[in-house]
Protein backbone atom coordinates (compact mmCIF):
# COMPACT_ATOMS: atom_id res chain seq x y z
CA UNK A 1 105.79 95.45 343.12
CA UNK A 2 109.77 94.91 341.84
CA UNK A 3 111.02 97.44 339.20
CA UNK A 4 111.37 94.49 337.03
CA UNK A 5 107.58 93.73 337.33
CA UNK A 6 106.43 96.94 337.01
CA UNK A 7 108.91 97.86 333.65
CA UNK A 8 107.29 94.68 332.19
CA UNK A 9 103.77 95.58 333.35
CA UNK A 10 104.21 99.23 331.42
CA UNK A 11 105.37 97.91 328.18
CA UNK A 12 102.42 95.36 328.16
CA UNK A 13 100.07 98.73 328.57
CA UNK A 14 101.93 100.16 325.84
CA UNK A 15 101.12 97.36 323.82
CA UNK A 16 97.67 96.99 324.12
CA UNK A 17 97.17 100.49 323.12
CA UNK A 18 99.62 100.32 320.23
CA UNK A 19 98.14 97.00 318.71
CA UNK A 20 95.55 97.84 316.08
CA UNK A 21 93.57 94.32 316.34
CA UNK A 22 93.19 91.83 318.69
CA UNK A 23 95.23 89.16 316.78
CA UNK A 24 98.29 92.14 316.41
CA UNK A 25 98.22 92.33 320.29
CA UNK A 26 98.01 88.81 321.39
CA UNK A 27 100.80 88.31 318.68
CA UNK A 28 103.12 91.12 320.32
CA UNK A 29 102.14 89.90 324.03
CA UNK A 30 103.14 86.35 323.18
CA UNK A 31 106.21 87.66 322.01
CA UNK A 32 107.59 89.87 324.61
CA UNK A 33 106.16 87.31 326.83
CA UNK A 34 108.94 85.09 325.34
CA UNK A 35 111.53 88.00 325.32
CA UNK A 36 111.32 88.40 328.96
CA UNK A 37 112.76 86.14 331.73
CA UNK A 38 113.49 86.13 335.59
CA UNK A 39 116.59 87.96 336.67
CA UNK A 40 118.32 85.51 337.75
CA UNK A 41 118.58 82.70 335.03
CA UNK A 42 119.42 86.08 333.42
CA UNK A 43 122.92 86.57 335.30
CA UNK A 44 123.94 82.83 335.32
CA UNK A 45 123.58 82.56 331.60
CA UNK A 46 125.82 85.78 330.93
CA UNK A 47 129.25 86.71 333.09
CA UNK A 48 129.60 90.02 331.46
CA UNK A 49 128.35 91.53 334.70
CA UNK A 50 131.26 90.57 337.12
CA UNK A 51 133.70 92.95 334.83
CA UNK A 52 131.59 95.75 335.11
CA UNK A 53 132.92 99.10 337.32
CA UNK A 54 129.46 99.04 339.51
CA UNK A 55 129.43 95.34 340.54
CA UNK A 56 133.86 95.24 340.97
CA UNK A 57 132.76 98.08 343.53
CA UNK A 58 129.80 96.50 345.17
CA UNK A 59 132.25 93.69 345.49
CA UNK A 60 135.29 95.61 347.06
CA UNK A 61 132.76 97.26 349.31
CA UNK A 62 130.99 94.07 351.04
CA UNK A 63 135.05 92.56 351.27
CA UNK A 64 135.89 95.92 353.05
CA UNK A 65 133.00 95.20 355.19
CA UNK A 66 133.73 91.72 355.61
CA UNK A 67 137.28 92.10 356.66
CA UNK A 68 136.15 94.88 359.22
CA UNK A 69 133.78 93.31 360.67
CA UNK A 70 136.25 90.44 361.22
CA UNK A 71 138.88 92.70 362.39
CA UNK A 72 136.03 93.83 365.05
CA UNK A 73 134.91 90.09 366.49
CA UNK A 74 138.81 89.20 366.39
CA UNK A 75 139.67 92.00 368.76
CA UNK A 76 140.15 91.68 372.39
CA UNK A 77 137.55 93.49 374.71
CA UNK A 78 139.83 95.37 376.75
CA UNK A 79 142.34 95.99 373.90
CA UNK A 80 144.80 93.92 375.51
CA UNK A 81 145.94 90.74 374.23
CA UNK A 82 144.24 87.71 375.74
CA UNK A 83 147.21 85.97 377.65
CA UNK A 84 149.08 89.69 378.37
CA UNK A 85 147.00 89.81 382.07
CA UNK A 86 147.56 86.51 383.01
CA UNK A 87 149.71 85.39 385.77
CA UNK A 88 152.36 83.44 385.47
């Protein structure tokens, strides 16, 4: 079970032993129901993530480690350029 589903799972508990009638609890169900959406519909309908400090260093981090692991597959095996052996 995701975070997500279990967060959403713990308020519903807290709910149903909050509500003092069954109409007061199907009410406040429906409603977070409606106040509660997938993740990612989430982050395409707001932006404000991308300026935050932990997602501008997740990003740096996975370009690090992009641009090393491209310096690694662009590197010659013997550490010699490809042509420098070759005879003339």
């Amino acid at each position: 079970m995701r975070v997500c589903e279990l967060l959403i799972h713990e308020r519903e508990i807290e709910i149903r032993q909050q509500s003092v009638h069954a109409t007061q609890m199907r009410n406040e169900l429906a409603s977070y129901a409606h106040s509660v959406a997938d993740m990612a519909p989430m982050l395409k309908k707001s932006k404000i993530y991308v300026d935050a400090a932990p997602f501008l260093k997740i990003k740096k981090d996975i370009q690090a480690f992009l641009n090393r692991d491209a310096n690694i597959n662009t590197k010659p095996i013997n550490g010699t350029p490809d042509n420098a052996g070759s005879a003339k």
